[in-house]
Protein backbone atom coordinates (compact mmCIF):
# COMPACT_ATOMS: atom_id res chain seq x y z
CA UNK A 1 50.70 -57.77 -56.76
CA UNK A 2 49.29 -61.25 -56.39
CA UNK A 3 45.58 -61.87 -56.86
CA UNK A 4 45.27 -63.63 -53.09
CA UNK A 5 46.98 -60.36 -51.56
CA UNK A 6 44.42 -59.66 -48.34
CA UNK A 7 45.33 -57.22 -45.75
CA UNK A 8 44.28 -53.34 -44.15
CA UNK A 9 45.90 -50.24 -45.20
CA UNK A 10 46.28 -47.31 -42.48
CA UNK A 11 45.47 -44.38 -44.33
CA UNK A 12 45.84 -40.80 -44.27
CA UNK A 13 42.84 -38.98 -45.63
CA UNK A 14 43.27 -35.73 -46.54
CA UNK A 15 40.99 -32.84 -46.89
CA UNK A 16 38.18 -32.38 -49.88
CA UNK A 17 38.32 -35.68 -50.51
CA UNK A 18 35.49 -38.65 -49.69
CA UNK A 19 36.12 -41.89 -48.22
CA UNK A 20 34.56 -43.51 -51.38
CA UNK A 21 37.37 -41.78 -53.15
CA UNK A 22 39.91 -43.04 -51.34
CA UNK A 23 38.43 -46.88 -51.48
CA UNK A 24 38.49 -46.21 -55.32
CA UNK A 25 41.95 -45.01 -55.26
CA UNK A 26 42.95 -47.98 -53.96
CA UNK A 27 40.50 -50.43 -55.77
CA UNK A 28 42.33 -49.35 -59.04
CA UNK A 29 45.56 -50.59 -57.74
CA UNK A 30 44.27 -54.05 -57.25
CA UNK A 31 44.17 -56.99 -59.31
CA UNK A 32 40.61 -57.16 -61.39
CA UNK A 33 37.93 -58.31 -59.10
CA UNK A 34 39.76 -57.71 -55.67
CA UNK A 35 37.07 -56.03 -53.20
CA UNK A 36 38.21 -52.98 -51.09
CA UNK A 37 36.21 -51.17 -48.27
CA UNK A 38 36.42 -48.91 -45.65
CA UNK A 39 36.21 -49.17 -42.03
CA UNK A 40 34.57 -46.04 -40.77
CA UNK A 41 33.78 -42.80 -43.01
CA UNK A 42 35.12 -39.65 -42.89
CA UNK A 43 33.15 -36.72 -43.91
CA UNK A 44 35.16 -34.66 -47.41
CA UNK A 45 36.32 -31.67 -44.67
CA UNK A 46 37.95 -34.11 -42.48
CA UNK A 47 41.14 -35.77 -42.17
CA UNK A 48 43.08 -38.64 -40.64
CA UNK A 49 42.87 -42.13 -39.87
CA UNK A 50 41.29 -44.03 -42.79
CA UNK A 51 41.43 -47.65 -42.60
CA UNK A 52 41.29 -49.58 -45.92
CA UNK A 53 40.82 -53.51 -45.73
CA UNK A 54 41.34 -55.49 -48.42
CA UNK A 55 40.55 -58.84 -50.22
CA UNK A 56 39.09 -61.15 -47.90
CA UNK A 57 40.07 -58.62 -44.79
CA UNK A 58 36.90 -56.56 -45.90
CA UNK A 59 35.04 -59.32 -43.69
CA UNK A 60 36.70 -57.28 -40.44
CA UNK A 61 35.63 -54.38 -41.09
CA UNK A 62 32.62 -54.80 -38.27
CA UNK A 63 35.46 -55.83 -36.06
CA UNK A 64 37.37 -52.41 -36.76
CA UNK A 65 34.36 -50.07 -36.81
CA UNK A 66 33.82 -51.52 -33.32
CA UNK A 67 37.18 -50.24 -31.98
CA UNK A 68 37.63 -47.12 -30.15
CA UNK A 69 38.63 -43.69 -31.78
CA UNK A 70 40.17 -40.73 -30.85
CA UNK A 71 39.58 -37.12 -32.80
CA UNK A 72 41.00 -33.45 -32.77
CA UNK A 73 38.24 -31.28 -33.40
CA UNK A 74 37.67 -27.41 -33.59
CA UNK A 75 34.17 -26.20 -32.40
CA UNK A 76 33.01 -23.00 -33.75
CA UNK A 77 31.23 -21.27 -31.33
CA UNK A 78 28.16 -17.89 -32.30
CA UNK A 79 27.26 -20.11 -35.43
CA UNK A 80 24.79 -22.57 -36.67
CA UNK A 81 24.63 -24.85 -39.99
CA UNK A 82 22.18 -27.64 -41.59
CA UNK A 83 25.25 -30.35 -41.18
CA UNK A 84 26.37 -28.97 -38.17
CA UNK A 85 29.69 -28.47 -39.50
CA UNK A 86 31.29 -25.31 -41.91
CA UNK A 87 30.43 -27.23 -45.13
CA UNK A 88 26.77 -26.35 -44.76
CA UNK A 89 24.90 -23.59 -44.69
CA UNK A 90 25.99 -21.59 -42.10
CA UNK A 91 23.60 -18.47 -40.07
CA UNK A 92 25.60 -16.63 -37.37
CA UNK A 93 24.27 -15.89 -34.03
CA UNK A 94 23.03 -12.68 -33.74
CA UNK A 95 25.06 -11.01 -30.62
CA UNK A 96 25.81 -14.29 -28.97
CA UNK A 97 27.02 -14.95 -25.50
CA UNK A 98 30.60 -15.54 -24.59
CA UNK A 99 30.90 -18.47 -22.08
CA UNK A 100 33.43 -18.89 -19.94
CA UNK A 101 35.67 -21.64 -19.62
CA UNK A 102 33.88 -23.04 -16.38
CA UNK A 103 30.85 -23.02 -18.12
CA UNK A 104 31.89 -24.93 -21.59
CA UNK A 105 33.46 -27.76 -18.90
CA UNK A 106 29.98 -27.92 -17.27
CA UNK A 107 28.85 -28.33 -21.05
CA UNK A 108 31.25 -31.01 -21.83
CA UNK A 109 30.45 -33.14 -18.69
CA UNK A 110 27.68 -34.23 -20.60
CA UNK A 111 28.79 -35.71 -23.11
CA UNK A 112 30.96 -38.23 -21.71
CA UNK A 113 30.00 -41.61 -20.77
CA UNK A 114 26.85 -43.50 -22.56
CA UNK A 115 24.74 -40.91 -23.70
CA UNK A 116 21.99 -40.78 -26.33
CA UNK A 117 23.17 -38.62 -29.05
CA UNK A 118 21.07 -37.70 -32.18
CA UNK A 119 22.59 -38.37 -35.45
CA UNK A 120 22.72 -35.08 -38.21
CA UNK A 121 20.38 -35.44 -40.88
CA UNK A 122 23.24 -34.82 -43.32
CA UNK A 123 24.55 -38.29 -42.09
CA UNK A 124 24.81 -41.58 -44.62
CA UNK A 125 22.76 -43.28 -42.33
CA UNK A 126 19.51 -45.33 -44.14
CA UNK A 127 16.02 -44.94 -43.67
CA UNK A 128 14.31 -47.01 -45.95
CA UNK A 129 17.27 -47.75 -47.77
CA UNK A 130 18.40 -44.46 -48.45
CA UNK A 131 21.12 -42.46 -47.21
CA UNK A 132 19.91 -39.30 -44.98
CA UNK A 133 22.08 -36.75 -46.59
CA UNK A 134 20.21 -37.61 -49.97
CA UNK A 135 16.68 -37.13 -48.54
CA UNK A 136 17.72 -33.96 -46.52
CA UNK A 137 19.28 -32.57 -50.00
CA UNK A 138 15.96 -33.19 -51.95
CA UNK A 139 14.06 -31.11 -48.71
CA UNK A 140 12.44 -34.32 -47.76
CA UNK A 141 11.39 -35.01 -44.14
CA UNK A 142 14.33 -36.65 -42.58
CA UNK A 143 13.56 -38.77 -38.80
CA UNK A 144 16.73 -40.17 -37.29
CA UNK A 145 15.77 -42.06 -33.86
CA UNK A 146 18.71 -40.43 -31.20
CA UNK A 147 20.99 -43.53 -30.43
CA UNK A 148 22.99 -44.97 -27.54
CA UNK A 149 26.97 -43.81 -28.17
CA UNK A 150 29.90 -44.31 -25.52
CA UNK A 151 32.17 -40.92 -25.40
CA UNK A 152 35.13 -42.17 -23.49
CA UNK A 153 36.69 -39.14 -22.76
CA UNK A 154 36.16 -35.13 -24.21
CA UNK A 155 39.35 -33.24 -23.19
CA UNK A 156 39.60 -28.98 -23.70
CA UNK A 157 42.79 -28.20 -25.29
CA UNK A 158 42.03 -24.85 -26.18
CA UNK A 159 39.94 -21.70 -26.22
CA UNK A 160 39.83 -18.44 -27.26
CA UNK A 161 36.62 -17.49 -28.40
CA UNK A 162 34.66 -18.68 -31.12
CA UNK A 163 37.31 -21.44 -31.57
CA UNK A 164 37.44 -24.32 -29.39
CA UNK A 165 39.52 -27.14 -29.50
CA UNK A 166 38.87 -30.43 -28.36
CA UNK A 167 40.32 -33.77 -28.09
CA UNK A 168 37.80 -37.38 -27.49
CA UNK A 169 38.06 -40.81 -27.38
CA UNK A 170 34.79 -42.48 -28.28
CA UNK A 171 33.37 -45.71 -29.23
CA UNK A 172 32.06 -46.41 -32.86
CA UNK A 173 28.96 -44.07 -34.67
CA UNK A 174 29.81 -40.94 -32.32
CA UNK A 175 29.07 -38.21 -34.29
CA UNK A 176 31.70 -35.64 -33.31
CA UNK A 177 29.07 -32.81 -35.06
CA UNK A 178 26.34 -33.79 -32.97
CA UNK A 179 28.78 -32.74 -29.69
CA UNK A 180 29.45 -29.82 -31.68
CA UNK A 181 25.44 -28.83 -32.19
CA UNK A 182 24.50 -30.28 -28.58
CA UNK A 183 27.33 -27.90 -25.99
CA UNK A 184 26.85 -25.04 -28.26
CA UNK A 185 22.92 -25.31 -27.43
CA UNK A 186 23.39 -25.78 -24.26
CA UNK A 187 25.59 -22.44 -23.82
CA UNK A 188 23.12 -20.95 -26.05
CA UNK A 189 25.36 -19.57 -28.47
CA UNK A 190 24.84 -21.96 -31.45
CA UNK A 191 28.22 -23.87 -32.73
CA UNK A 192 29.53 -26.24 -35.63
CA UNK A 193 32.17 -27.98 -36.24
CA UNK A 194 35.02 -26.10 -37.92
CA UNK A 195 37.98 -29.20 -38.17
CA UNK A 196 38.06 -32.67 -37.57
CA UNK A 197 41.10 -35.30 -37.18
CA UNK A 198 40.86 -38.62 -36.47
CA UNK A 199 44.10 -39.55 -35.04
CA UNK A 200 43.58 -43.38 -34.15
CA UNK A 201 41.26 -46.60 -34.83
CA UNK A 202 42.33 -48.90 -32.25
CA UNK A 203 45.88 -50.19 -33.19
CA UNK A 204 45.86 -47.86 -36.56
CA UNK A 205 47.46 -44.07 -35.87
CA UNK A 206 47.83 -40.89 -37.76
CA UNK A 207 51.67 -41.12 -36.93
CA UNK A 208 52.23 -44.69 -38.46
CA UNK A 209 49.51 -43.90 -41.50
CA UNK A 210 50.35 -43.76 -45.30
CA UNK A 211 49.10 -40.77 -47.71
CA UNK A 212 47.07 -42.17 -50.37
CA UNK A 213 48.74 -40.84 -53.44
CA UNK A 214 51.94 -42.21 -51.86
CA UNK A 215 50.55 -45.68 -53.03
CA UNK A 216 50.87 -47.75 -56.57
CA UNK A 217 51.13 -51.10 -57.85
CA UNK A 218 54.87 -51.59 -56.58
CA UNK A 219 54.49 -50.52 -52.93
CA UNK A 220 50.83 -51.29 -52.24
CA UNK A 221 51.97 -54.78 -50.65
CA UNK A 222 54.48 -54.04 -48.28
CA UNK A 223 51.72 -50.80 -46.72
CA UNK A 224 49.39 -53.97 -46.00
CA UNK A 225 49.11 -55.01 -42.51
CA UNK A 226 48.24 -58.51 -40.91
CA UNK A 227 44.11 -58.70 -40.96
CA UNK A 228 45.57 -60.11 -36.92
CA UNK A 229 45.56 -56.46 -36.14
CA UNK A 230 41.94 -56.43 -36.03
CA UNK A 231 40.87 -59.16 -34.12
CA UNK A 232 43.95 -58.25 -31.55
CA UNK A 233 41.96 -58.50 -28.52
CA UNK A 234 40.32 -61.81 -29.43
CA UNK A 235 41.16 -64.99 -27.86
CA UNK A 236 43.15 -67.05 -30.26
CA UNK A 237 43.82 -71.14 -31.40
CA UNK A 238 46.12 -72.00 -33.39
CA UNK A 239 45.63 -75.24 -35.98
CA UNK A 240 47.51 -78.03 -37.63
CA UNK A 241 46.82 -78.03 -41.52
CA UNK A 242 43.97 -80.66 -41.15
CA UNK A 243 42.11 -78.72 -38.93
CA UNK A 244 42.67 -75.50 -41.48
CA UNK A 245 41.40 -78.29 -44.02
CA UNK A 246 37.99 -78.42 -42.45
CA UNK A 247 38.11 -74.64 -41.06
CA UNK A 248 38.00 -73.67 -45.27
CA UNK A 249 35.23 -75.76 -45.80
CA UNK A 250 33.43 -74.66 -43.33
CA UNK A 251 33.39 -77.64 -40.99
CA UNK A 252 32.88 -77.46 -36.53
CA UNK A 253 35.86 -78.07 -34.72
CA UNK A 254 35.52 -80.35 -31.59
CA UNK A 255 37.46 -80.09 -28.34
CA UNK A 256 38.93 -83.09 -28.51
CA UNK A 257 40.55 -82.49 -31.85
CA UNK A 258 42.57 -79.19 -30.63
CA UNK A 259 45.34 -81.41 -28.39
CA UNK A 260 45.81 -79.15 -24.98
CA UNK A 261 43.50 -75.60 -26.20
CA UNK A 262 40.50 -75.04 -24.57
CA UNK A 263 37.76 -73.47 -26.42
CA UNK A 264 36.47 -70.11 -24.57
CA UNK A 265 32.95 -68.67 -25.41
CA UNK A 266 32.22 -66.32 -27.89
CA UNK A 267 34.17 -65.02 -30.79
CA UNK A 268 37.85 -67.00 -31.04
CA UNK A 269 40.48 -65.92 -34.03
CA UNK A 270 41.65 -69.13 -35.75
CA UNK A 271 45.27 -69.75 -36.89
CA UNK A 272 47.25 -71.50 -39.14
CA UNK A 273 50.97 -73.07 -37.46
CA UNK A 274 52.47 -70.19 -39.28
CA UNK A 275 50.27 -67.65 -37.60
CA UNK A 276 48.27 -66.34 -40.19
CA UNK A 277 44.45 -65.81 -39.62
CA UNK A 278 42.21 -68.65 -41.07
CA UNK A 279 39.01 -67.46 -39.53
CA UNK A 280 36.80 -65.98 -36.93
CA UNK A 281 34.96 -68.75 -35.33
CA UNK A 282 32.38 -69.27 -32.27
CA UNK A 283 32.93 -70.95 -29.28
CA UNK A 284 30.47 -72.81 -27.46
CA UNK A 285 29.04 -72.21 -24.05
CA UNK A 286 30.44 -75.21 -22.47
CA UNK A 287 33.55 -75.03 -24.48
CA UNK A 288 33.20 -78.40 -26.86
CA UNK A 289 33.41 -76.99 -30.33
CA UNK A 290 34.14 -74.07 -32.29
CA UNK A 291 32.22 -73.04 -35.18
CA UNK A 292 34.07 -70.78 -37.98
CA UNK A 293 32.00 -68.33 -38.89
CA UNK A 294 33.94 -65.82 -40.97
CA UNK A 295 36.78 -67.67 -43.51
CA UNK A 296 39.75 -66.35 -44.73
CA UNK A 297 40.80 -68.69 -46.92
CA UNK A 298 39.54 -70.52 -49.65
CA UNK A 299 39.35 -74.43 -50.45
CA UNK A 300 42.22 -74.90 -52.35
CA UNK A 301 44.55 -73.48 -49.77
């Protein structure tokens, strides 16, 4: 595998296993030096869509964990846990209620839309630079402001009590264990999370996704996909090699340099004639320059 290989892997996580596993599973594949990272963790019980990005595609991963998701999930209704979900420490409900279908709809009509939703304390979100699942572990006080999250859609699929299944689309740092804690209070019967699929980042789907151990040194270049796949939705330009000159080193492109392409505002994917990405740059309000912001290539190219 060459050293200048960049790309994102579509990965299939499977159960028992952290996403910092799986980044290190593919880290020792790569040429010394070459970074790997993940867009998005998965907690060890779930499974699914795991995007991988790789060499100089790490820079996207913002772009990816901004994409939409969709998740299978099976809600466990009559129980409670410290993670909200079955690894934890789980206390039943003592003679819980049984709510009817009509009622778990009412429950799920509010969490669509833009809602504030309160992260778990057994999250590896930071406060004061460490992770919240480390200070809840040690029994230290753990305070986790409740943030703004977009749940695009929360479709039943199934139930037959305890289990429910679900299916959502949401927007990035939903947690689909906080839905899980939040209906079953409301119904006031308790609930965790008992499963948990991703199925789809944006482009990037459970059908089309590669098992892990299925990788080594031979294949891992043609399960790469163009870092384009990320930046799919962003307005694009495409430059002659002097132009991808001065885009390496860093330099503002001027409107008057790009022949008949009009510079929009805001974040614009840069191309090379051969339609590979050379950056992420910004447009100007008034459209007369573009300055690259994110490189892909280095000065030699």
């Amino acid at each position: 595998m060459k050293t200048e290989s960049i790309g994102i892997l579509n990965l299939d996580k499977p159960p028992g296993r952290t996403s910092r596993d799986i980044v290190n599973q593919v880290g020792r594949l790569l040429p010394r030096k070459a970074k790997a990272g993940h867009a998005g963790t998965l907690d060890p019980l779930a499974t699914g869509v795991l995007v991988v990005c790789v060499g100089s595609a790490t820079r996207l991963i913002e772009n990816i964990q901004r994409m939409g998701k969709t998740y299978r999930t099976v809600i466990r209704f009559g129980a409670r846990s410290d993670t909200h979900d079955c690894d934890g420490t789980i206390v039943k409900t003592l003679d819980p209620r049984q709510p009817d279908v009509s009622e778990i709809e009412a429950a799920l009509a509010t969490q669509r839309g833009e809602i504030l939703q309160q992260p778990p304390e057994y999250s590896a979100l930071k406060i004061d630079g460490r992770r919240a699942y480390d200070l809840a572990r040690a029994g230290l006080p753990v305070e986790l402001a409740p943030r703004l999250v977009r749940i695009d859609r929360v479709e039943l699929l199934s139930y037959k009590w305890p289990n429910l299944e679900l299916e959502i689309d949401c927007g990035g740092g939903t947690y689909i264990r906080s839905i899980a804690r939040d209906v079953g209070e409301l119904l006031g019967c308790g609930a965790l999370m008992d499963a948990l699929v991703r199925t789809r980042i944006g482009p990037f789907t459970q059908a089309t996704a590669v098992a892990p151990d299925d990788l080594d040194r031979e294949n891992l270049e043609d399960h790469l996909r163009s870092p384009l796949e990320a930046v799919r939705d962003l307005p694009r330009i495409t430059l002659d090699a002097p132009l991808v000159a001065d885009v390496a080193l860093g330099r503002k492109i001027t409107a008057d340099r790009l022949a008949d392409a009009t510079i929009p505002p805001g974040e614009i994917a840069l191309l090379s004639s051969d339609g590979d990405l050379v950056a992420l740059g910004e447009g100007d309000p008034d459209g007369l320059a573009v300055q690259p912001r994110k490189v892909f290539i280095d000065k030699s190219s």
